[in-house]
Each structure stands twice: as C-alpha cells, then as structure tokens.
C-alpha atoms as a PDB file:
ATOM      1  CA  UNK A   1      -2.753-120.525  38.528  1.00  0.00           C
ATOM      2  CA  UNK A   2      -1.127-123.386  40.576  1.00  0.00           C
ATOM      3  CA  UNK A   3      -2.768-123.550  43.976  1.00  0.00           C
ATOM      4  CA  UNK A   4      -6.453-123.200  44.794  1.00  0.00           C
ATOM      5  CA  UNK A   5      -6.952-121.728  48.203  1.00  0.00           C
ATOM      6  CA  UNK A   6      -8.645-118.590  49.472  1.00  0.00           C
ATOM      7  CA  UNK A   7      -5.771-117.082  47.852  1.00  0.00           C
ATOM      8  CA  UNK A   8      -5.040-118.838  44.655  1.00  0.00           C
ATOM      9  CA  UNK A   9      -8.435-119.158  43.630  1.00  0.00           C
ATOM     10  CA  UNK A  10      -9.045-115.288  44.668  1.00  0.00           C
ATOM     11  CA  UNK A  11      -6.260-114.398  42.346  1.00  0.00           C
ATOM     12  CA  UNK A  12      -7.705-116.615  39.292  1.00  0.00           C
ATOM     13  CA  UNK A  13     -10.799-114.869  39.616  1.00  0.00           C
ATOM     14  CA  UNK A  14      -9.282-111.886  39.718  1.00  0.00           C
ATOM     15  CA  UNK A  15      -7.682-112.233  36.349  1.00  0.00           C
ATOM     16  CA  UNK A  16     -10.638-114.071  34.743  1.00  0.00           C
ATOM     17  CA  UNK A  17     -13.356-111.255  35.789  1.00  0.00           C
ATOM     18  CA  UNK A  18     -10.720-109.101  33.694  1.00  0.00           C
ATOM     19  CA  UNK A  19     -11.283-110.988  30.612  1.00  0.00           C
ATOM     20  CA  UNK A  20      -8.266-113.281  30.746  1.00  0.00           C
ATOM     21  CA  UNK A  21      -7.946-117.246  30.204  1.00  0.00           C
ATOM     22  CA  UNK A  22      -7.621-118.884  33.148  1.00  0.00           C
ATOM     23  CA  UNK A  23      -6.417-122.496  34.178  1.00  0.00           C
ATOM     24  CA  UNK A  24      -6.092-123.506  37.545  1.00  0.00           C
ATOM     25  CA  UNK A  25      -4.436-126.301  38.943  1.00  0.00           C
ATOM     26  CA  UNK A  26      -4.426-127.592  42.454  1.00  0.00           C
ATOM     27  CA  UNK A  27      -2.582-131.155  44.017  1.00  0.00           C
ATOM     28  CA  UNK A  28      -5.591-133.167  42.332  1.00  0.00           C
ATOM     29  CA  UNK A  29      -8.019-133.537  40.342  1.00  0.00           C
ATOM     30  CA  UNK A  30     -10.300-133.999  43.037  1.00  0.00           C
ATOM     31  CA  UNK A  31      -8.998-130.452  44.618  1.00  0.00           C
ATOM     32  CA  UNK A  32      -9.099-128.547  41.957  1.00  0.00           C
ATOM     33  CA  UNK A  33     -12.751-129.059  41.098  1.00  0.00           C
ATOM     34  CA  UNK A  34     -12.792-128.485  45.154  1.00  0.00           C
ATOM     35  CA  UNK A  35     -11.406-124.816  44.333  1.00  0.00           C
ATOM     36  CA  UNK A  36     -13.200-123.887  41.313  1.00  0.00           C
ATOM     37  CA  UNK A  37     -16.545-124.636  42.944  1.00  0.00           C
ATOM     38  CA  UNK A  38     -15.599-122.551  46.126  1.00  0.00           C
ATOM     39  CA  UNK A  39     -14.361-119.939  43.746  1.00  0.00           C
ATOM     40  CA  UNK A  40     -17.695-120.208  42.035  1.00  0.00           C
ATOM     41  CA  UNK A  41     -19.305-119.478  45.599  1.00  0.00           C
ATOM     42  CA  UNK A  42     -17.202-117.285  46.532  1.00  0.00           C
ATOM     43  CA  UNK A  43     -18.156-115.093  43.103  1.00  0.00           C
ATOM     44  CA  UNK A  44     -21.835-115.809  43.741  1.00  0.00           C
ATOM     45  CA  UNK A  45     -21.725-114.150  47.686  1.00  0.00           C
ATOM     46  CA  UNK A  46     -19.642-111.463  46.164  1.00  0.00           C
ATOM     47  CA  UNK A  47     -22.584-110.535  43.566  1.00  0.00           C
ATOM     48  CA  UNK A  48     -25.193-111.153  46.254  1.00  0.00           C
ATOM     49  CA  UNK A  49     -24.209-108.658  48.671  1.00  0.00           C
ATOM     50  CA  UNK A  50     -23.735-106.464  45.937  1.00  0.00           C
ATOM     51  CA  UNK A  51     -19.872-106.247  45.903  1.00  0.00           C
ATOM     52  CA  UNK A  52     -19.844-107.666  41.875  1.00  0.00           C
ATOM     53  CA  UNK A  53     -21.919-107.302  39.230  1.00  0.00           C
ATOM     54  CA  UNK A  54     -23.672-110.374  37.828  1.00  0.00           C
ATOM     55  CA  UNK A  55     -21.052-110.236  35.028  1.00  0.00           C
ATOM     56  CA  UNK A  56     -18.696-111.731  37.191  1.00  0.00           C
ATOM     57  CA  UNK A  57     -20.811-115.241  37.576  1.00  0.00           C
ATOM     58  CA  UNK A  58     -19.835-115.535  34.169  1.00  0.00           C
ATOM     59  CA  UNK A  59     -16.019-115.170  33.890  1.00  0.00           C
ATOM     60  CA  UNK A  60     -14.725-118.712  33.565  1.00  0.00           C
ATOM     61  CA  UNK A  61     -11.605-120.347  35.512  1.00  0.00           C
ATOM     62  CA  UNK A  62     -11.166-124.022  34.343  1.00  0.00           C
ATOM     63  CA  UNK A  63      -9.842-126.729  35.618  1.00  0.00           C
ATOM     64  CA  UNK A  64      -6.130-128.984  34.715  1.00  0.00           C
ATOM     65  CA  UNK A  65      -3.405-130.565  35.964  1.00  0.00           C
ATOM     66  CA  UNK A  66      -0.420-128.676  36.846  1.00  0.00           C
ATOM     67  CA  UNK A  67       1.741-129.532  33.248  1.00  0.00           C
ATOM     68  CA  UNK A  68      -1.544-129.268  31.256  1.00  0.00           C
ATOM     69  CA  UNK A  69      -2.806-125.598  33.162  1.00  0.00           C
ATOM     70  CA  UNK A  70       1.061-123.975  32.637  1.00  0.00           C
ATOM     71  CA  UNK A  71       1.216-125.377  28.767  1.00  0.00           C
ATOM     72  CA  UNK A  72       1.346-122.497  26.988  1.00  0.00           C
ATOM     73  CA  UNK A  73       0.681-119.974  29.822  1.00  0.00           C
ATOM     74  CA  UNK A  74       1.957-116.512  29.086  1.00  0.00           C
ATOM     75  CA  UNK A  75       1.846-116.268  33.183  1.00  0.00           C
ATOM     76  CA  UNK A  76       2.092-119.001  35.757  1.00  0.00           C
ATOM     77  CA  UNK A  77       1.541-117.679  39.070  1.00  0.00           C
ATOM     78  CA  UNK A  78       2.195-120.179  42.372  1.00  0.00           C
ATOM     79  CA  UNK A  79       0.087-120.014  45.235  1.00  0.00           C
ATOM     80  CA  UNK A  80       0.776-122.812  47.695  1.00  0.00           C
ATOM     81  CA  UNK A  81       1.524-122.569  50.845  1.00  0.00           C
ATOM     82  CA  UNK A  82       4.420-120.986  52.496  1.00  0.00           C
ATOM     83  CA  UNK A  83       6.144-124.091  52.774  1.00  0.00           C
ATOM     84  CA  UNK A  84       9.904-123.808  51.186  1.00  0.00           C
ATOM     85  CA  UNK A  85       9.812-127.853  49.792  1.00  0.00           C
ATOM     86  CA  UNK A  86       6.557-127.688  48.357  1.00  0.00           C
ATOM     87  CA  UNK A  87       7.028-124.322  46.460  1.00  0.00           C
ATOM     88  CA  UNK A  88      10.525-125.721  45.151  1.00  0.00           C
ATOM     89  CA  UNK A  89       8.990-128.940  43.684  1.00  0.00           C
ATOM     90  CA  UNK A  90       6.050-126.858  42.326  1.00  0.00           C
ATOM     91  CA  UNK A  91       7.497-124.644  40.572  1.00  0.00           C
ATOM     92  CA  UNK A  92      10.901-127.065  39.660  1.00  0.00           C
ATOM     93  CA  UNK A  93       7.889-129.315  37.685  1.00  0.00           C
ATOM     94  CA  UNK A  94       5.786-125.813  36.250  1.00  0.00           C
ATOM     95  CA  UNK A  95       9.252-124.147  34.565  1.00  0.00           C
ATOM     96  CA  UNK A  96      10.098-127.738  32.722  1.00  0.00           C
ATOM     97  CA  UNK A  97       6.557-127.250  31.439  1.00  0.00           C
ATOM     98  CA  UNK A  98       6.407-123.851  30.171  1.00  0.00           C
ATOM     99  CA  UNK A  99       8.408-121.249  28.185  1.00  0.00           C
ATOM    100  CA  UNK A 100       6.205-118.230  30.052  1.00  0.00           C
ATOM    101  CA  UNK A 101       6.952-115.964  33.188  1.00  0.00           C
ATOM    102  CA  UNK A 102       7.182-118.068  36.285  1.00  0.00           C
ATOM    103  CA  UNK A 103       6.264-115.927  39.500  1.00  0.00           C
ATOM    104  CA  UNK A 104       5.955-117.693  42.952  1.00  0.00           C
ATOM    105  CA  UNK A 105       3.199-115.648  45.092  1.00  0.00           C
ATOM    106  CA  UNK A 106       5.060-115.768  48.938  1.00  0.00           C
ATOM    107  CA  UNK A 107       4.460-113.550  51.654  1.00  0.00           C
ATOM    108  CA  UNK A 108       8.195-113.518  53.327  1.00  0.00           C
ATOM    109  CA  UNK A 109      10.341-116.557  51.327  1.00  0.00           C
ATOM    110  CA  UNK A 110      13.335-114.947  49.599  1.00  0.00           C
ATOM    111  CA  UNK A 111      12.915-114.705  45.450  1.00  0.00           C
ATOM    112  CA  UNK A 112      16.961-116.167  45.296  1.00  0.00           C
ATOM    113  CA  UNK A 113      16.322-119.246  47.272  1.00  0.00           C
ATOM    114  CA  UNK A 114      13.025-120.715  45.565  1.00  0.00           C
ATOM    115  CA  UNK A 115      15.169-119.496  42.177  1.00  0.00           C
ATOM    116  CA  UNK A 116      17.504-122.854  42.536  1.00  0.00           C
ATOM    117  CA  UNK A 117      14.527-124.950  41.916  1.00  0.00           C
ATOM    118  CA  UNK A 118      13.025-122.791  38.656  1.00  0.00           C
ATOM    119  CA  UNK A 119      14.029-123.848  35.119  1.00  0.00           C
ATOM    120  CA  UNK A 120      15.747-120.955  33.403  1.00  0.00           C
ATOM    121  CA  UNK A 121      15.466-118.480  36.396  1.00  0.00           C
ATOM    122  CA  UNK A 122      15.726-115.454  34.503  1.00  0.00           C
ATOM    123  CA  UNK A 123      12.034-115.379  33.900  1.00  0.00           C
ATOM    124  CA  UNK A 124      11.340-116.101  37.607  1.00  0.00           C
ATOM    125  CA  UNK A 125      10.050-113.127  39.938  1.00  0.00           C
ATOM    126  CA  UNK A 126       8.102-113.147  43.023  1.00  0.00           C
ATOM    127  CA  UNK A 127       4.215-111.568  43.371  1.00  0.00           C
ATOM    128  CA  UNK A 128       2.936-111.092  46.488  1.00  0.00           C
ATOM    129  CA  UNK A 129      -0.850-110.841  46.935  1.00  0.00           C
ATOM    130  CA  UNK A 130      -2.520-109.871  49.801  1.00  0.00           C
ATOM    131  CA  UNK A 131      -5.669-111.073  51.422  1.00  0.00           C
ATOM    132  CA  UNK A 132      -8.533-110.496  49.995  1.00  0.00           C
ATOM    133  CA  UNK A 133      -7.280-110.813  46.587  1.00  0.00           C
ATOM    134  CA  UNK A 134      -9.815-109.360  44.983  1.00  0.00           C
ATOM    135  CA  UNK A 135     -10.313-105.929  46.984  1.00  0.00           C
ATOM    136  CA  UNK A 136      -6.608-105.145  47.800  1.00  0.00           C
ATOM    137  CA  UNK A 137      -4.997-103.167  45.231  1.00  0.00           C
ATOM    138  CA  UNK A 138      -1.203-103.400  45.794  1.00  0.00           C
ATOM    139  CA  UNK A 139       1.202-105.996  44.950  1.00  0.00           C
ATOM    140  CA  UNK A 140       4.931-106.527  45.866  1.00  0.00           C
ATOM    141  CA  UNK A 141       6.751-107.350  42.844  1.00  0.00           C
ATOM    142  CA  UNK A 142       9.894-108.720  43.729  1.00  0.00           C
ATOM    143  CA  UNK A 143      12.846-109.448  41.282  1.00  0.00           C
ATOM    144  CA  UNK A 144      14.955-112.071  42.180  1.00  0.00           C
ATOM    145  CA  UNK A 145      18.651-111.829  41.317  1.00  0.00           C
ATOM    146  CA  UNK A 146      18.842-113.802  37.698  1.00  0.00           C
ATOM    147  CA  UNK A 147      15.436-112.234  36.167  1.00  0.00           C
ATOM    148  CA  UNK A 148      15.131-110.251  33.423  1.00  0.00           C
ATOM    149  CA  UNK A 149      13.988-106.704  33.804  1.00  0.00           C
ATOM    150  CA  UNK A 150      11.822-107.209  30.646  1.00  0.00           C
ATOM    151  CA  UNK A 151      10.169-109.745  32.712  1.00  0.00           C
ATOM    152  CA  UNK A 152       8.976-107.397  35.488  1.00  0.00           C
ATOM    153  CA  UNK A 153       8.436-104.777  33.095  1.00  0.00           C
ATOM    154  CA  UNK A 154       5.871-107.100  31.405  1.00  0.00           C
ATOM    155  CA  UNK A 155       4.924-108.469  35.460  1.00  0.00           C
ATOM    156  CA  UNK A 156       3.954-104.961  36.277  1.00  0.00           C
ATOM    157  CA  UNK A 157       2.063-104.254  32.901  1.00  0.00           C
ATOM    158  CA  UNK A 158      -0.498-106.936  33.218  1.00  0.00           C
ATOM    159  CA  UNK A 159      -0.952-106.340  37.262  1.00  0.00           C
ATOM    160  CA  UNK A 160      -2.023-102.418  36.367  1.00  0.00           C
ATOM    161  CA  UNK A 161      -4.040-103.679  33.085  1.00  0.00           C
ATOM    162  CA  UNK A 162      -5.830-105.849  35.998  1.00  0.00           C
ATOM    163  CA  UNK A 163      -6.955-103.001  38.111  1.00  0.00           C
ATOM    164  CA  UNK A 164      -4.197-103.736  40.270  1.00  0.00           C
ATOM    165  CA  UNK A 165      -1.086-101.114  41.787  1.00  0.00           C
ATOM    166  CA  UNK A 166       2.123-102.943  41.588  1.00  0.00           C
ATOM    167  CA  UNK A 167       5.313-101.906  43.639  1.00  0.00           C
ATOM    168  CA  UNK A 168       8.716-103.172  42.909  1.00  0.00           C
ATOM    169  CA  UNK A 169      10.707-104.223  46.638  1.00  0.00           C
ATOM    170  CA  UNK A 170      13.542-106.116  46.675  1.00  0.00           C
ATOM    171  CA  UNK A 171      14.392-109.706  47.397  1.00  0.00           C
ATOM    172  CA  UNK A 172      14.809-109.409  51.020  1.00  0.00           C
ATOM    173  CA  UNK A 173      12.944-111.650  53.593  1.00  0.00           C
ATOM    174  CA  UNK A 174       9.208-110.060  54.516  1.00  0.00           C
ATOM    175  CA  UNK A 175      10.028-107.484  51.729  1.00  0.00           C
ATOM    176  CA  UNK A 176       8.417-104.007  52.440  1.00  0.00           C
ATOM    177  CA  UNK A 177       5.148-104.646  53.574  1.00  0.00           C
ATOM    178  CA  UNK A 178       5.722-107.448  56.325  1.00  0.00           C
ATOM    179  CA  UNK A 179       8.459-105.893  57.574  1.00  0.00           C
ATOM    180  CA  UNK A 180       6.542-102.778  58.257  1.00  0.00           C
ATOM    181  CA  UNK A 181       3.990-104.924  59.942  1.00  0.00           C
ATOM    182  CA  UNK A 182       5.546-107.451  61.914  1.00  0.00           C
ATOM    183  CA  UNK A 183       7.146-104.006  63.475  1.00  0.00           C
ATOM    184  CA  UNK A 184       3.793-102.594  63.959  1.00  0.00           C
ATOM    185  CA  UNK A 185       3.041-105.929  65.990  1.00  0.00           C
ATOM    186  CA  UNK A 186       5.948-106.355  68.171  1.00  0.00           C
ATOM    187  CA  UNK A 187       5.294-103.036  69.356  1.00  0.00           C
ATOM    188  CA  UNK A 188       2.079-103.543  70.026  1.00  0.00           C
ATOM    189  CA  UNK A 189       2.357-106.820  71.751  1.00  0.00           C
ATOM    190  CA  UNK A 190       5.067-104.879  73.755  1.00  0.00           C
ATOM    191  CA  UNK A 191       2.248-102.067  74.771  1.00  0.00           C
ATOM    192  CA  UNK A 192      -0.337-104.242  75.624  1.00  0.00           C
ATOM    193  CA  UNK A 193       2.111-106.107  78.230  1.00  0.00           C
ATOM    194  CA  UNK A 194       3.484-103.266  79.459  1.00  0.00           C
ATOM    195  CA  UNK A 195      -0.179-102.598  80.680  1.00  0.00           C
ATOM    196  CA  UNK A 196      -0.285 -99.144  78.582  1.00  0.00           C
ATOM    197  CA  UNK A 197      -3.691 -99.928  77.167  1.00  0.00           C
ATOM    198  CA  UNK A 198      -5.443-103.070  76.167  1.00  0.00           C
ATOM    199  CA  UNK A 199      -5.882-105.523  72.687  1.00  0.00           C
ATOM    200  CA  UNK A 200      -8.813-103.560  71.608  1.00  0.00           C
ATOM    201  CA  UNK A 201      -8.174-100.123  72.904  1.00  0.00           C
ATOM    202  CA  UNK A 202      -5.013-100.028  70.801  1.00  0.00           C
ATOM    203  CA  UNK A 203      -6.922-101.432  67.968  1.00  0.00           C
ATOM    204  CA  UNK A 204      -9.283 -98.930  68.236  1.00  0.00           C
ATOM    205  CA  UNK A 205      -6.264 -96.251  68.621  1.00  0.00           C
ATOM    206  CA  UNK A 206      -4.845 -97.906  65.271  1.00  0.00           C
ATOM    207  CA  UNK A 207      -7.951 -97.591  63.095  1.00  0.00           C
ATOM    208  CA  UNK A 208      -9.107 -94.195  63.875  1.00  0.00           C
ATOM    209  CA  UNK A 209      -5.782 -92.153  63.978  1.00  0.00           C
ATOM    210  CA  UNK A 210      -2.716 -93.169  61.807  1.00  0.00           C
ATOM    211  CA  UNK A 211      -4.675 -95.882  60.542  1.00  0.00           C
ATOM    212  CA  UNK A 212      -7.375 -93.753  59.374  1.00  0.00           C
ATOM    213  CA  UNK A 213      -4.911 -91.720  57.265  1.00  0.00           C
ATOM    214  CA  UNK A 214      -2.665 -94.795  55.533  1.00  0.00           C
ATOM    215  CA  UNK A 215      -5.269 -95.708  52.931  1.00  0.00           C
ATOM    216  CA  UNK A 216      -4.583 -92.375  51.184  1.00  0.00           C
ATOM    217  CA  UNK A 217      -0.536 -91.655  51.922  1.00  0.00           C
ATOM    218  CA  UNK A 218       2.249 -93.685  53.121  1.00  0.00           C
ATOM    219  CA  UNK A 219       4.651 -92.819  56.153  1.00  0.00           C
ATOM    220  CA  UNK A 220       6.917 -89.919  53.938  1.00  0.00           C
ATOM    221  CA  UNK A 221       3.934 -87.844  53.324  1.00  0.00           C
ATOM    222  CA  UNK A 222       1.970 -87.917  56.154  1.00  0.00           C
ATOM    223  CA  UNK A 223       5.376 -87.313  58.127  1.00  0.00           C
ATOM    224  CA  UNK A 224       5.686 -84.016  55.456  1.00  0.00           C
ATOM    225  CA  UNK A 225       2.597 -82.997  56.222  1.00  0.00           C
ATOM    226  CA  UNK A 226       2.586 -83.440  59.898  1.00  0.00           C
ATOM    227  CA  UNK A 227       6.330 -81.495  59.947  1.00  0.00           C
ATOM    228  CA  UNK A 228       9.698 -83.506  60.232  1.00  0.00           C
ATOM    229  CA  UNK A 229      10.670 -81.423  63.563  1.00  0.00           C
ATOM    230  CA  UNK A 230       7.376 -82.477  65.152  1.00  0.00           C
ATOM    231  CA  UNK A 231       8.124 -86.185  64.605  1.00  0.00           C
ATOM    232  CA  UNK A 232      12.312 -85.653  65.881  1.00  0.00           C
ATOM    233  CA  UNK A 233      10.260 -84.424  69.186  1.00  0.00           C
ATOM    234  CA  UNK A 234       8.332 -87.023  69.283  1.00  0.00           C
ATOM    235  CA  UNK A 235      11.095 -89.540  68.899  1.00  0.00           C
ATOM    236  CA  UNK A 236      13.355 -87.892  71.728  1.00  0.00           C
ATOM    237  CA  UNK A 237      11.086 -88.181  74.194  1.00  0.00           C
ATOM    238  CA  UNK A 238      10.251 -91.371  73.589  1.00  0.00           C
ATOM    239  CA  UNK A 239      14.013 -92.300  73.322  1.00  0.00           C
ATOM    240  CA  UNK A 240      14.345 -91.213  76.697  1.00  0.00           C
ATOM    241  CA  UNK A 241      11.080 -92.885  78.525  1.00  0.00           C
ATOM    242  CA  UNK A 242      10.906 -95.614  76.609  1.00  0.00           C
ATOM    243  CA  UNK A 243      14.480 -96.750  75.196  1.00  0.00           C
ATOM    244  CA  UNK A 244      17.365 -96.105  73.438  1.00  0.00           C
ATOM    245  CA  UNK A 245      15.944 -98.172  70.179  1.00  0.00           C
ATOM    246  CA  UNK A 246      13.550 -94.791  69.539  1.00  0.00           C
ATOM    247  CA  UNK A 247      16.372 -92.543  68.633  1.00  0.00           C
ATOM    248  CA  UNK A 248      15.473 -90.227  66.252  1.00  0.00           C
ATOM    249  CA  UNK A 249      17.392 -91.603  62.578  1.00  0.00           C
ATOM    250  CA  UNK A 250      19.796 -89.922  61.474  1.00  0.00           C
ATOM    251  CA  UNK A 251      18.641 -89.299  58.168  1.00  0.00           C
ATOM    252  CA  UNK A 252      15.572 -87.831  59.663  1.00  0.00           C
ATOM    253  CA  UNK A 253      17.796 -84.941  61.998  1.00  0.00           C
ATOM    254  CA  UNK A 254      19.596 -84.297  59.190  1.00  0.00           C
ATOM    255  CA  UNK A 255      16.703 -83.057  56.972  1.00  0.00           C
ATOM    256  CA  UNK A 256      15.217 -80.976  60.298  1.00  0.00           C
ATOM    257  CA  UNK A 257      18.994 -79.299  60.749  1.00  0.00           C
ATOM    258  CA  UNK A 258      18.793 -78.173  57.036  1.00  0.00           C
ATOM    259  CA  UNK A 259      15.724 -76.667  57.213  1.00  0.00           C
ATOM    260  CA  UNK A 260      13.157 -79.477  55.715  1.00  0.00           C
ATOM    261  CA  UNK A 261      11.171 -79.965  58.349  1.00  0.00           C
ATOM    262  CA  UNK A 262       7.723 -80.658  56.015  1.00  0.00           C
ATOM    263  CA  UNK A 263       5.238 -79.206  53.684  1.00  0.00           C
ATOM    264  CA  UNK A 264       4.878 -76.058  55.925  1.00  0.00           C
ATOM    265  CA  UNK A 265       8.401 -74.979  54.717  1.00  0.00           C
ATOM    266  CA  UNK A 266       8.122 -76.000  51.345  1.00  0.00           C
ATOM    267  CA  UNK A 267      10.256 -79.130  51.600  1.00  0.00           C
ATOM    268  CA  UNK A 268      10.830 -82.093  53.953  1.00  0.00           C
ATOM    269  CA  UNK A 269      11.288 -85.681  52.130  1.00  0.00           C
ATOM    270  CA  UNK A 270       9.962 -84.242  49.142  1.00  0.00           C
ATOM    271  CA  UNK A 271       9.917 -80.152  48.367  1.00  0.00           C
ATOM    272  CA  UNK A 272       6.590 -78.339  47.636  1.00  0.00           C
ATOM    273  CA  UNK A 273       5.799 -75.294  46.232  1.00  0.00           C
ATOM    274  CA  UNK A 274       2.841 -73.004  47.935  1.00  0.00           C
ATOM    275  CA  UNK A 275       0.416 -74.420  45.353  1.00  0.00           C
ATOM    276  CA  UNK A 276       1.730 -78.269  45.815  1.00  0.00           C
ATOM    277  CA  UNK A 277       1.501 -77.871  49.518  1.00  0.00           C
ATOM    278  CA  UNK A 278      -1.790 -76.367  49.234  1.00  0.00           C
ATOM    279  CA  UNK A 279      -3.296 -79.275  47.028  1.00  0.00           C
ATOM    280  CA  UNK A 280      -1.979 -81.363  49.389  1.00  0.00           C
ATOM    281  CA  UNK A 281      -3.734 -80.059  52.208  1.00  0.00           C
ATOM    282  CA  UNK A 282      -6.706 -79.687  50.605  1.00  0.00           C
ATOM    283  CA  UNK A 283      -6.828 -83.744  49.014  1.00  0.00           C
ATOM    284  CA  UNK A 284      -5.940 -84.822  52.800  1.00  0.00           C
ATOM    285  CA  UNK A 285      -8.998 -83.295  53.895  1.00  0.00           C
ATOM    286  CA  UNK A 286     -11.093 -84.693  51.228  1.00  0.00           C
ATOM    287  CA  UNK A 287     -10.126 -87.566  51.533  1.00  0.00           C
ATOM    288  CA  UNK A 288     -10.585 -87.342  55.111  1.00  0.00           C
ATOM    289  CA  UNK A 289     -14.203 -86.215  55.313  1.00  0.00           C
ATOM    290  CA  UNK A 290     -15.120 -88.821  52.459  1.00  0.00           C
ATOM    291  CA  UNK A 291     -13.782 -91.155  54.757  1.00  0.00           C
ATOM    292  CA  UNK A 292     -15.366 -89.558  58.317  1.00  0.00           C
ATOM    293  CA  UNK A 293     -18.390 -89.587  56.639  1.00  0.00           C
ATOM    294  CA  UNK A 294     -18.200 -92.991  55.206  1.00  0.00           C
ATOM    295  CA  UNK A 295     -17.474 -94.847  58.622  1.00  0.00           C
ATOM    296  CA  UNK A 296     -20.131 -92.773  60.849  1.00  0.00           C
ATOM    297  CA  UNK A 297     -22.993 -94.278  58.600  1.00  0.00           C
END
C-alpha cells in the first residue's frame, strides 16, 4: 500500500484484518510510522465502540519504503492524493520495482493518462475506494486501455475474497459513481438557490425518500418497480416547468411505447415473471421495514 492517509491506511487494514501481508509505504520514514500508528488507533476506536472484534488489534500492517513495500507484492495499490504529478512519479518508481498488479486508487483521474507513467502498463488498472474504507462495500474497477483482462479478473477476485463488491466502469473521467453524484449536487445546489427548499430540508428529503431505498437497488430497479410510465410523467412535467434539459430519454419512451412500463407488466428494463415480480415486492419491503425500524431506534 503506497500512501498512508485516512484512505490508504483504511484500505491496508482492510486487507490485513482479512489475513493478508501487508506493507505500507508513505513519503518517509517518519510518515509512515505516522500512518501505521493512526491506523493502529483508528483499529483500536473501531473495536471500542464495538464496530470490530478484538481480533482486529491484532492484524499487522508494517512499515517500508516505497521499493522495499512493492518488492515482491502480488498487489500494489496507490493511494496519494489526487494530484496528477505525484501519482505519475509514484507509481513510474513502484512498476520499476515490482513484477505484480499495479492499480492507482483515484476518485475521477482517467486510468489512460496515469498509464504513460506505469512500467509495463498492461498490468495497470484503476481501484477506486470510497470513504470509509472499511464499511463501504463497492469498488470501481476500472481497466485502462493496455491492461490485461486476466489482470482485472484476478483485481476483482481478491476485492470479493476481501468482503468487498467490485464493479467494472470504464476509463472515463468521474467513472460511474461521481458522475452520478456530482449530478445529484448540481441539482441540488440549483434547488436550494432557486429558493425551493433549504440545505437541510433537501437533505432531509434525500435521506428519507430515494435515499432511503438506494442501499438495497440502484436507479433500473427501483424505476421497474415504481413503473417506467410513472417516471416519463414525471419527466414531462418537469421538462416543461423547469427546462428543456428534463426531457424524458429516449431510450426510456421507447420502452413505455412498447409496453415495458415496469414490474407491474412483467417487464420494464428487465422482464419479470408473476413470481419474480412478486419476490421483488416482497424483498423491497423487507428490506424496507428492517431499515424503518432500524433508523426510528
């Protein structure tokens, strides 16, 4: 692990609370013990307040230099700050070091740009964490346009054998999940000036209605489920008091003109026989009232 922030030293832990060996490797010496002491911390809160067991204190993350932590590594992952230069030179020294996987843990920098700097870039793929490491379960695995599929074949292996839920997006800037919510600002920023509601009244708006359903289905379902005719309704009237940009997509009219409008009609962005549709409906509201119940204690 080459970086030891919040980030890099939540990802080492991660991996060495799974029973891996772990080096990490920050810009000194002096750093890195810096970062495996907060990681060490960090681990004990974690067991205090009961969210680890007091296995975890003894899972083991030691300490290098960056050529002697990536020596040998089946895995190096990079986790330094989004800064272009400072990735390239990273991981330029790292591949010259190593024969293993090189991945580069960014948030929006494309896979084919930091891939000039990486020794023998077919092993080179992008892995993007999110904050808190340790707690959130999916990962953008991005394949840059020289690596080997083998290589995110073996990327997305180890992230599952980790507890983790790996999703392959490609090497576009923000990839999937930024994209998605640097929309979900802009709009909101957009609201909130307009005077339609305020900061935390659309928060609370956020967590307790679409919000409330996302940890358990992503946009295609719960569209399914809510009917695709309902949402073309939704978008026309808001393409005509709000703006043109809320047109309904084409893709979507085209699925509501053939018939697919959702679940209810046994097929919508996905088709559903009576039984599928029914499970369906029955895990939303499971999950649902788990969830109800869960937040009102």
């Amino acid at each position: 692990m080459l970086g030891g922030g919040t980030m890099g030293g939540g990802i080492a832990g991660h991996f060495a609370r799974a029973g891996l060996t772990v080096r990490l490797a920050d810009a000194s010496a002096e750093l890195t013990e810096q970062s495996i002491e907060r990681l060490r911390q960090r681990s004990a809160g974690h067991v205090e307040a009961g969210l680890l067991g007091a296995e975890a204190l003894r899972a083991e993350v030691t300490a290098s230099d960056l050529e002697a932590a990536v020596d040998g590594a089946d895995l190096v992952i990079e986790a330094v700050p989004e800064d272009p230069e400072l990735k390239a030179e990273i991981l330029s020294r790292a591949s010259r070091a190593t024969d293993g996987i090189i991945a580069t843990n960014t948030s929006s920098l494309p896979i084919a740009g930091l891939a000039e700097s990486v020794h023998r870039p077919e092993r080179f793929l992008g892995v993007h964490w999110f904050n808190p490491p340790e707690w959130t379960p999916g990962i953008e695995v991005i394949r840059g346009p020289t690596t080997q599929q083998k290589v995110v074949t073996r990327v997305v292996k180890l992230l599952r054998d980790v507890g983790k839920q790996p999703a392959e997006v490609a090497d576009r800037a923000g990839f999937v999940s930024n994209r998605l919510q640097m929309a979900l600002l802009r709009e909101a920023l957009a609201i909130v000036a307009e005077g339609q509601t305020t900061r935390e009244d659309l928060d609370t708006i956020v967590r307790s209605t679409f919000g409330f359903r996302l940890p358990f289905f992503g946009p295609f379902q719960i569209a399914d489920m809510a009917g695709l005719d309902t949402y073309v309704g939704v978008y026309k009237t808001l393409e005509r008091d709000v703006g043109p940009e809320f047109a309904p997509p084409e893709e979507l009219v085209a699925l509501v003109d053939a018939g697919r409008v959702g679940a209810k009609a046994g097929a919508g962005f996905e088709e559903y026989s009576d039984q599928e549709r029914d499970r369906l409906l029955l895990e939303r509201d499971r999950h649902y009232a788990a969830l109800a119940r869960l937040l009102a204690e």
